[in-house]
C-alpha atoms as a PDB file:
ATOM      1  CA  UNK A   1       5.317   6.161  -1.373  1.00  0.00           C
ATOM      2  CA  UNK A   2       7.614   7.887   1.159  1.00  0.00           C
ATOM      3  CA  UNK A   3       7.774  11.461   2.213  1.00  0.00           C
ATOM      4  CA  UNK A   4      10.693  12.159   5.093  1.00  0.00           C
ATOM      5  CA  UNK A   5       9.350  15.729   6.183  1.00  0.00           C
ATOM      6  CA  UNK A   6       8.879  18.840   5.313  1.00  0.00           C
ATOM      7  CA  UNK A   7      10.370  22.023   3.001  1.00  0.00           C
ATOM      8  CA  UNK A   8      13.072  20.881   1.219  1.00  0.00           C
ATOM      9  CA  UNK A   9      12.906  17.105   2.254  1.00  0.00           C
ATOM     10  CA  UNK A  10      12.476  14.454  -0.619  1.00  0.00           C
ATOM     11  CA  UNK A  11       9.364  12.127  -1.563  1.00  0.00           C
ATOM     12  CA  UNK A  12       9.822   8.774  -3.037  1.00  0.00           C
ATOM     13  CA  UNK A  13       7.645   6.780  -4.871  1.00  0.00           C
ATOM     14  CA  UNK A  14       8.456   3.275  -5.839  1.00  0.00           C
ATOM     15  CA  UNK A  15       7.214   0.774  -8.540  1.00  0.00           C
ATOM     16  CA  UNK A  16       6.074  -2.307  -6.372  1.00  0.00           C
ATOM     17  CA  UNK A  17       8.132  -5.682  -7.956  1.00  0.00           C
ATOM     18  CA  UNK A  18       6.647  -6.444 -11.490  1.00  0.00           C
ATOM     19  CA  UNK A  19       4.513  -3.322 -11.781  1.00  0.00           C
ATOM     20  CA  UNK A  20       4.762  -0.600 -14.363  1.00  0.00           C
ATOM     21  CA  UNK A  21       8.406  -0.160 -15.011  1.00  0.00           C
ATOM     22  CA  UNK A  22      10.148  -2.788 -13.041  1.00  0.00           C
ATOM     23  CA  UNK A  23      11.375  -5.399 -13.961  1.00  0.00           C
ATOM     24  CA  UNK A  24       9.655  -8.903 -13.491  1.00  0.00           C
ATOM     25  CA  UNK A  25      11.127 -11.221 -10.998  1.00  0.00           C
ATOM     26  CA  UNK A  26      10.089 -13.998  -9.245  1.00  0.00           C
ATOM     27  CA  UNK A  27      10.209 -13.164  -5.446  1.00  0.00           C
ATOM     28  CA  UNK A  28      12.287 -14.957  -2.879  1.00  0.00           C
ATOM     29  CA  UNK A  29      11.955 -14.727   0.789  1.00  0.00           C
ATOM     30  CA  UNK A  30      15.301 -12.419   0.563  1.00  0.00           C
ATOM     31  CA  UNK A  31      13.789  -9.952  -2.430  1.00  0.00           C
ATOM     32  CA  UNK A  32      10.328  -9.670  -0.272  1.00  0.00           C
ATOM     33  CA  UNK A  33      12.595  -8.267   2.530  1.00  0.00           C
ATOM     34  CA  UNK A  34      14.410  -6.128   0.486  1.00  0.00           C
ATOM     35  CA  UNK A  35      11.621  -4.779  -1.054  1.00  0.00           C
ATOM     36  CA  UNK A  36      10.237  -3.920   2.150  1.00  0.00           C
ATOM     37  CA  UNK A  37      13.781  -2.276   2.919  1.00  0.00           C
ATOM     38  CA  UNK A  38      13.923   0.163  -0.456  1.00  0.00           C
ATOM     39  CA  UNK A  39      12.399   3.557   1.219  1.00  0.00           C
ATOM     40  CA  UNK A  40      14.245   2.882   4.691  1.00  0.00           C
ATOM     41  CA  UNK A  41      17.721   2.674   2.599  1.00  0.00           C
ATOM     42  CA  UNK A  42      16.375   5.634  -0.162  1.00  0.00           C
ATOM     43  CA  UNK A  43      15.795   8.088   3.212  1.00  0.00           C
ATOM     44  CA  UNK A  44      18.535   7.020   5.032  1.00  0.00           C
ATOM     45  CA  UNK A  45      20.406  10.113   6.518  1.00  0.00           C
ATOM     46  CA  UNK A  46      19.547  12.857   4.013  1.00  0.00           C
ATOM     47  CA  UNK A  47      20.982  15.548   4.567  1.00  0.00           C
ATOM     48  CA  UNK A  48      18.341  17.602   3.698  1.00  0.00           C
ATOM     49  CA  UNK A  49      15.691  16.272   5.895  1.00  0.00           C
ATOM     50  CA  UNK A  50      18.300  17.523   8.888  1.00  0.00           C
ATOM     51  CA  UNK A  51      19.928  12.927   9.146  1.00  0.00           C
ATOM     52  CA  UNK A  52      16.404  11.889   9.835  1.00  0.00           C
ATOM     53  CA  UNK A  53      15.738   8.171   8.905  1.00  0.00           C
ATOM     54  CA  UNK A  54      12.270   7.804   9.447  1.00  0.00           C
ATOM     55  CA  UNK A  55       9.551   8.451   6.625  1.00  0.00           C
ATOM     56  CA  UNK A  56       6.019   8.731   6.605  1.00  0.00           C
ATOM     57  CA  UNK A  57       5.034   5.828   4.733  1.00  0.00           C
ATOM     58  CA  UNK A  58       2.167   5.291   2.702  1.00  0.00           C
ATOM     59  CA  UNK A  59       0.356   3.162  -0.056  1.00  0.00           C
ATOM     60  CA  UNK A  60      -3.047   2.637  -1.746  1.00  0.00           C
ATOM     61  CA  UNK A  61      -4.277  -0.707  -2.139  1.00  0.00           C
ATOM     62  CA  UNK A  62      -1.530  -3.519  -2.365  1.00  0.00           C
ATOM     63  CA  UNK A  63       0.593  -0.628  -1.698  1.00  0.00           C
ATOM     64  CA  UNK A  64      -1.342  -0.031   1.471  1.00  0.00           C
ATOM     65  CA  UNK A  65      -1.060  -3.515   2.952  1.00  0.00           C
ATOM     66  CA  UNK A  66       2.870  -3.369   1.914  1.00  0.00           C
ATOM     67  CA  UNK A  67       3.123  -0.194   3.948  1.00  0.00           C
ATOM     68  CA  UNK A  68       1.589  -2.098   7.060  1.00  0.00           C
ATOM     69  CA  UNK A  69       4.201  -4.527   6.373  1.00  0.00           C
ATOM     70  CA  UNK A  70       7.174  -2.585   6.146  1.00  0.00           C
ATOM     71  CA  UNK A  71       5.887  -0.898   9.414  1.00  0.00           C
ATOM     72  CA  UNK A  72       5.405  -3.973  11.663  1.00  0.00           C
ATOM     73  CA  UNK A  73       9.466  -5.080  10.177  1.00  0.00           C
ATOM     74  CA  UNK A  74      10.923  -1.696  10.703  1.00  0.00           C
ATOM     75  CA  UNK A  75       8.652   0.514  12.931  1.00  0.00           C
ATOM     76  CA  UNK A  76      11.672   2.342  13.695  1.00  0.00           C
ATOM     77  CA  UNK A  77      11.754   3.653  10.469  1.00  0.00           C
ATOM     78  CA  UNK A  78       8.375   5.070  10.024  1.00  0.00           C
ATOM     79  CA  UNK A  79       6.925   8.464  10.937  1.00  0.00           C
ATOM     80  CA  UNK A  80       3.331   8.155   9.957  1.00  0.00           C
ATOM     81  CA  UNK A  81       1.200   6.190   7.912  1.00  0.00           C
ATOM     82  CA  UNK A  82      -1.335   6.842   5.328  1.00  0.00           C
ATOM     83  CA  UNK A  83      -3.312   3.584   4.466  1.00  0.00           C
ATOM     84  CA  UNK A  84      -5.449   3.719   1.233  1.00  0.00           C
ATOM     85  CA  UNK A  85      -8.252   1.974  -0.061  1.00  0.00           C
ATOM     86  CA  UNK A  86      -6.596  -1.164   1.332  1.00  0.00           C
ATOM     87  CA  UNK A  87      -6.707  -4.355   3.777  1.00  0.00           C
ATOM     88  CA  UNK A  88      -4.814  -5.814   6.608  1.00  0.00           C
ATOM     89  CA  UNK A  89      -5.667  -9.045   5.537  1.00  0.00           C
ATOM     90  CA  UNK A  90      -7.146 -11.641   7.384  1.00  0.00           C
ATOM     91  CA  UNK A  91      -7.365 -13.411  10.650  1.00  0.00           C
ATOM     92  CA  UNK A  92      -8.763 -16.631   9.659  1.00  0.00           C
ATOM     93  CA  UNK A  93      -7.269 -18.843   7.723  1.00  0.00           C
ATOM     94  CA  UNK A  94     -10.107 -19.725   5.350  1.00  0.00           C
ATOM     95  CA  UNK A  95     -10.645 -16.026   4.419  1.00  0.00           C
ATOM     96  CA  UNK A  96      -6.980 -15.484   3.718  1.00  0.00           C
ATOM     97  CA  UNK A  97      -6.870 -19.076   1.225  1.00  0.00           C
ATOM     98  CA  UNK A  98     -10.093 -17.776  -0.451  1.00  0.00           C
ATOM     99  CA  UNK A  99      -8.390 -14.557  -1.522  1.00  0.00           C
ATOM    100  CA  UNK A 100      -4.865 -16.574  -2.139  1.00  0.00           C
ATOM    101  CA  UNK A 101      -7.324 -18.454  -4.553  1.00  0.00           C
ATOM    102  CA  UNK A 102      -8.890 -15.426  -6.376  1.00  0.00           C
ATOM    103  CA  UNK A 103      -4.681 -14.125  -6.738  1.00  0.00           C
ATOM    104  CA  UNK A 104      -3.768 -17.277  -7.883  1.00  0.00           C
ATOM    105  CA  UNK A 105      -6.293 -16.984 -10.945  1.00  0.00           C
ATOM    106  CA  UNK A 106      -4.977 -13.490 -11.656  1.00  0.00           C
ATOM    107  CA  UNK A 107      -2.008 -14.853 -11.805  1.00  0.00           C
ATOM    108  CA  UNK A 108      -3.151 -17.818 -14.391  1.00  0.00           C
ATOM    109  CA  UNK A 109      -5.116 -15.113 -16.186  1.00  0.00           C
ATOM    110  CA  UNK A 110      -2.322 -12.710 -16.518  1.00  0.00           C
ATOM    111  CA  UNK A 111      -0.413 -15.683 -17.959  1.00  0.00           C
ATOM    112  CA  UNK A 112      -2.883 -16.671 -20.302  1.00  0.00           C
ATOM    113  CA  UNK A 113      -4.352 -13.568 -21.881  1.00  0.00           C
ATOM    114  CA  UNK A 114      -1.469 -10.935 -20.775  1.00  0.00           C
ATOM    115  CA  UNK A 115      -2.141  -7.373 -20.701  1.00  0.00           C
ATOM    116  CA  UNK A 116      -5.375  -7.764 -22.212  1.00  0.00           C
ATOM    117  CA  UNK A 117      -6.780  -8.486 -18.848  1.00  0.00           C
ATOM    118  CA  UNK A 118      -6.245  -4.886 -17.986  1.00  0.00           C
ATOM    119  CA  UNK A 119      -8.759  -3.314 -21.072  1.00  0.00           C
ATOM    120  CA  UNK A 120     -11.586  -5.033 -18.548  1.00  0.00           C
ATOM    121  CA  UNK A 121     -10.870  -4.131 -15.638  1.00  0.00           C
ATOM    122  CA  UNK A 122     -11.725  -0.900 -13.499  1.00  0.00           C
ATOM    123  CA  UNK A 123     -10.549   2.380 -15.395  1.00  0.00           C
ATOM    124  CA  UNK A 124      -7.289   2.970 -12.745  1.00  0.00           C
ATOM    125  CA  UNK A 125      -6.239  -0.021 -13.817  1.00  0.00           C
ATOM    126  CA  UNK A 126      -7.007  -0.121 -17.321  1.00  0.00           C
ATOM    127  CA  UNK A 127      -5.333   3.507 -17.870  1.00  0.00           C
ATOM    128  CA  UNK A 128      -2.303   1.980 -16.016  1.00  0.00           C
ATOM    129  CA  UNK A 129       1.018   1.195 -17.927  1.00  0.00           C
ATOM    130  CA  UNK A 130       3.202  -2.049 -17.110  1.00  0.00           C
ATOM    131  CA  UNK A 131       6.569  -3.421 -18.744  1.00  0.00           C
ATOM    132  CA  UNK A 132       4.486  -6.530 -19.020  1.00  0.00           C
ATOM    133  CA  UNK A 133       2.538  -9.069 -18.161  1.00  0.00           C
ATOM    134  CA  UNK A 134       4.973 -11.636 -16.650  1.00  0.00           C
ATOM    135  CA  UNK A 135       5.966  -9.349 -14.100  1.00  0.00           C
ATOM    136  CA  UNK A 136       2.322  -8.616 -12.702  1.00  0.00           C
ATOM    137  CA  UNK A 137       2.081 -12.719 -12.809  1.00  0.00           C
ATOM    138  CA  UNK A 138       4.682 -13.419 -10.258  1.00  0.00           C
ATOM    139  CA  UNK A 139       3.610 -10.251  -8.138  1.00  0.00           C
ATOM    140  CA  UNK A 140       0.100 -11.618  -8.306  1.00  0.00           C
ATOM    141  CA  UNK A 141       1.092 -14.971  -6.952  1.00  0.00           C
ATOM    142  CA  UNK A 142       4.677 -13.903  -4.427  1.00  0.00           C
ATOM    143  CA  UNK A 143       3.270 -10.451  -3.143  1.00  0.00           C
ATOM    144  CA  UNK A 144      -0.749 -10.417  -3.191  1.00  0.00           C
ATOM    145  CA  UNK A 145      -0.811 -13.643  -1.679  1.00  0.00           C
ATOM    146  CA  UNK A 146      -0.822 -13.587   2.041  1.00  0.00           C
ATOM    147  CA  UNK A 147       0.687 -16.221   4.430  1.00  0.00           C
ATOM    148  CA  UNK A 148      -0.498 -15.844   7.734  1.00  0.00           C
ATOM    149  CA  UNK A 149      -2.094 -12.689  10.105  1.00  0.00           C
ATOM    150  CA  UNK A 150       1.079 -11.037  11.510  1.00  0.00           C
ATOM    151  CA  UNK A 151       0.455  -7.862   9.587  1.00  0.00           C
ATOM    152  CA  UNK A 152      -3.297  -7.595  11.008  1.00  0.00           C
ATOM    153  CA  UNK A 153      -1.880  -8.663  14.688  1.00  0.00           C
ATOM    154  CA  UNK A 154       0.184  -5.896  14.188  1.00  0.00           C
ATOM    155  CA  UNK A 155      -2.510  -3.188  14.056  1.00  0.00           C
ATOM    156  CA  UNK A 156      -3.277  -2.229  17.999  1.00  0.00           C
ATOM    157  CA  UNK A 157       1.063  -2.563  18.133  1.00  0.00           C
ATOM    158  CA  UNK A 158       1.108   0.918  15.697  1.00  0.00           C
ATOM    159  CA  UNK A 159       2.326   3.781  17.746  1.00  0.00           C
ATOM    160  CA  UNK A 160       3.003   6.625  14.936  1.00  0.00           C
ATOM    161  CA  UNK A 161       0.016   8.897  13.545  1.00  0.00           C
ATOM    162  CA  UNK A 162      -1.981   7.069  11.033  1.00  0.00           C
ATOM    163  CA  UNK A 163      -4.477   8.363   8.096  1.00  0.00           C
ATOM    164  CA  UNK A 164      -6.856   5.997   6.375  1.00  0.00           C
ATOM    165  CA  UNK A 165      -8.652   7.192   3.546  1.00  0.00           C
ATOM    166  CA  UNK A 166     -10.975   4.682   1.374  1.00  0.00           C
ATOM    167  CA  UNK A 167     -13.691   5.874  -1.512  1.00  0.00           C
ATOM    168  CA  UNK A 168     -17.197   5.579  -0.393  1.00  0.00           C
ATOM    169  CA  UNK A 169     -17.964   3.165  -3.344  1.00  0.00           C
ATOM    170  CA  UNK A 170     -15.032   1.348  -2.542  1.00  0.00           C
ATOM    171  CA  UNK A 171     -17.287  -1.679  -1.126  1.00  0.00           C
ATOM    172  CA  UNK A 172     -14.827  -4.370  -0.328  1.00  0.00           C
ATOM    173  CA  UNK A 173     -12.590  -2.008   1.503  1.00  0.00           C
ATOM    174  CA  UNK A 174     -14.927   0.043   3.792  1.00  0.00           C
ATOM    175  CA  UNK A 175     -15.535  -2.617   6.552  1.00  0.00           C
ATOM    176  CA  UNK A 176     -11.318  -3.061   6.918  1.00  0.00           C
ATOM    177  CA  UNK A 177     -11.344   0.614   6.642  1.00  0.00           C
ATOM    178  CA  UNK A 178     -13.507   0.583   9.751  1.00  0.00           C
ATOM    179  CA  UNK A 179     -11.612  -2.164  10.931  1.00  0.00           C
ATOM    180  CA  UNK A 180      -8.206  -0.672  11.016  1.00  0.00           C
ATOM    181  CA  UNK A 181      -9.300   2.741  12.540  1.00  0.00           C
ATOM    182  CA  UNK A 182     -10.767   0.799  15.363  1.00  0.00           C
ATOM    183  CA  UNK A 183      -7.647  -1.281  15.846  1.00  0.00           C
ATOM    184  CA  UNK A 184      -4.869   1.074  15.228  1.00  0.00           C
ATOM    185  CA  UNK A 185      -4.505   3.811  18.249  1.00  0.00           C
ATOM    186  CA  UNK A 186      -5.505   7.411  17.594  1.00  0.00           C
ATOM    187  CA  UNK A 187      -6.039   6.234  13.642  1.00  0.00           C
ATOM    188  CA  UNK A 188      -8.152   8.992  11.995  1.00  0.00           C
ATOM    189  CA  UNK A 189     -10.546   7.668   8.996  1.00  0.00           C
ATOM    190  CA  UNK A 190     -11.355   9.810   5.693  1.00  0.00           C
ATOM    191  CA  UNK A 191     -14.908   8.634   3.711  1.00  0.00           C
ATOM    192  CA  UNK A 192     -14.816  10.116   0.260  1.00  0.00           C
ATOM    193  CA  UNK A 193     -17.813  10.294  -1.877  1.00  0.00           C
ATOM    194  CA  UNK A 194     -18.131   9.112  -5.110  1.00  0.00           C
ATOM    195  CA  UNK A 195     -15.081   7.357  -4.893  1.00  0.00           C
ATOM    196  CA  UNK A 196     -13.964   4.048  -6.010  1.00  0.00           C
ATOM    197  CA  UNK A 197     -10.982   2.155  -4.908  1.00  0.00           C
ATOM    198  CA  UNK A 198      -8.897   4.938  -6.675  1.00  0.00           C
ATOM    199  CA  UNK A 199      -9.778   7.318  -4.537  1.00  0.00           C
ATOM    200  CA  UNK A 200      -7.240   9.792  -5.430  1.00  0.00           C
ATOM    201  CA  UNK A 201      -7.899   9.269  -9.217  1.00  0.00           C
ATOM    202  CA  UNK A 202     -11.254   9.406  -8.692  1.00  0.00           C
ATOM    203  CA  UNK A 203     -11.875  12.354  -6.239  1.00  0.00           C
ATOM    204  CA  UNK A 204      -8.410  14.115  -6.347  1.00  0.00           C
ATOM    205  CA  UNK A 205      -8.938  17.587  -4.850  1.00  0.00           C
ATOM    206  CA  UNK A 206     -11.118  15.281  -2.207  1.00  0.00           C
ATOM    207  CA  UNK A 207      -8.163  13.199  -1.450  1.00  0.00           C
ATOM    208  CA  UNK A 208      -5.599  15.853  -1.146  1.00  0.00           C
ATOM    209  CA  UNK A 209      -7.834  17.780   1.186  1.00  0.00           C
ATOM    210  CA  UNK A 210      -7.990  14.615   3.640  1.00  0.00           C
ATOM    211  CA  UNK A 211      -3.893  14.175   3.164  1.00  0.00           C
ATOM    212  CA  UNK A 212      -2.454  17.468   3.479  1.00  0.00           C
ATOM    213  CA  UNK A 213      -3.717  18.280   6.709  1.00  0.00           C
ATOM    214  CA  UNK A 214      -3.128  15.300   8.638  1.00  0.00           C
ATOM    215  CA  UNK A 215       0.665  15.488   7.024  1.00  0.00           C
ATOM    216  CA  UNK A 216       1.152  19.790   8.008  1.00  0.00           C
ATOM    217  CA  UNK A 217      -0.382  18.525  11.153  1.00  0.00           C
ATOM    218  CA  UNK A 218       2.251  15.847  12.413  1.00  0.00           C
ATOM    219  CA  UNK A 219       4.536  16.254  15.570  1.00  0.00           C
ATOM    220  CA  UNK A 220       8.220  17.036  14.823  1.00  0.00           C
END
């Protein structure tokens, strides 16, 4: 998701690579980059957010960690952040090839069973519609895995206004939560009750109460 400013100024939201309507396709070191580039070339000199080409840039989940990543390779491009029920994956290198592990069989299992896999899982996800299976596959195994810790190193680097928000039930994700709003400078942290790790599905009113503000609230 990308929002350039106020009034008049467009939003974007994107599909990430082999979710819901795009296309599958098995990601190169080149696509990865350009994936990262799609809001920075979508915003570029508007003319109706007055030639700006920063965005505030945002994402829940593997959305969230994507929007850390497009920050620390453009940071020039970014206004704000808003960082949502996610991680800034790991430091150590045993944590990170544990959770390449656990994509790698979501990968197999998307593979094996195809969308299937979906009618068990939580109800965001199940309610969710994708072109296919194939595609979430190859995201599973070229996106959600993680390579090394430049996108956590990057945290006390941030210098633009940053929002975290995570659900209260969202277990896995309330320690990085804390995590990130102690590393990133001047980060301010939303809890929502009775919230999973759809927040915003889950608790919408909630959630929009904790963006808004923080958005109407941004310097020019």
């Amino acid at each position: 998701m990308a929002w350039a400013g106020r009034g008049t100024c467009p939003g974007s939201q994107a599909d990430l690579v082999g979710h819901a309507r795009s296309r599958p396709v098995r990601l190169s070191r080149r696509s990865r980059r350009l994936q990262r580039s799609t809001h920075r070339r979508r915003h570029r000199r508007d003319p109706r957010c007055g030639g700006t080409e920063r965005a505030i840039i945002g994402g829940l989940s593997l959305g969230g960690y994507m929007s850390l990543a497009f920050a620390r390779a453009h940071p020039k491009r970014v206004r704000a952040l808003l960082i949502i029920d996610t991680g800034p994956g790991f430091k150590k290198d045993d944590a990170r090839e544990a959770w390449n592990a656990r994509a790698l069989a979501t990968a197999d299992k998307f593979d094996r069973e195809g969308l299937d896999v979906l009618k068990a899982a939580t109800r965001e996800r199940a309610t969710a519609s994708h072109r296919d299976a194939r595609g979430l596959a190859l995201a599973a195994r070229g996106m959600l895995t993680q390579r090394d810790a430049k996108v956590i190193e990057l945290l006390p680097e941030i210098k633009v206004p940053s929002l975290i928000v995570v659900g209260a039930d969202d277990t896995p994700f309330l320690a990085a939560s804390d995590y990130m709003a102690a590393k990133i400078p001047g980060a301010q942290k939303v809890v929502i009750p009775a919230a999973g790790h759809a927040v915003n599905i889950d608790q919408p009113q909630a959630f929009v109460d904790a963006v808004l503000p923080f958005l109407k609230n941004l310097p020019e």
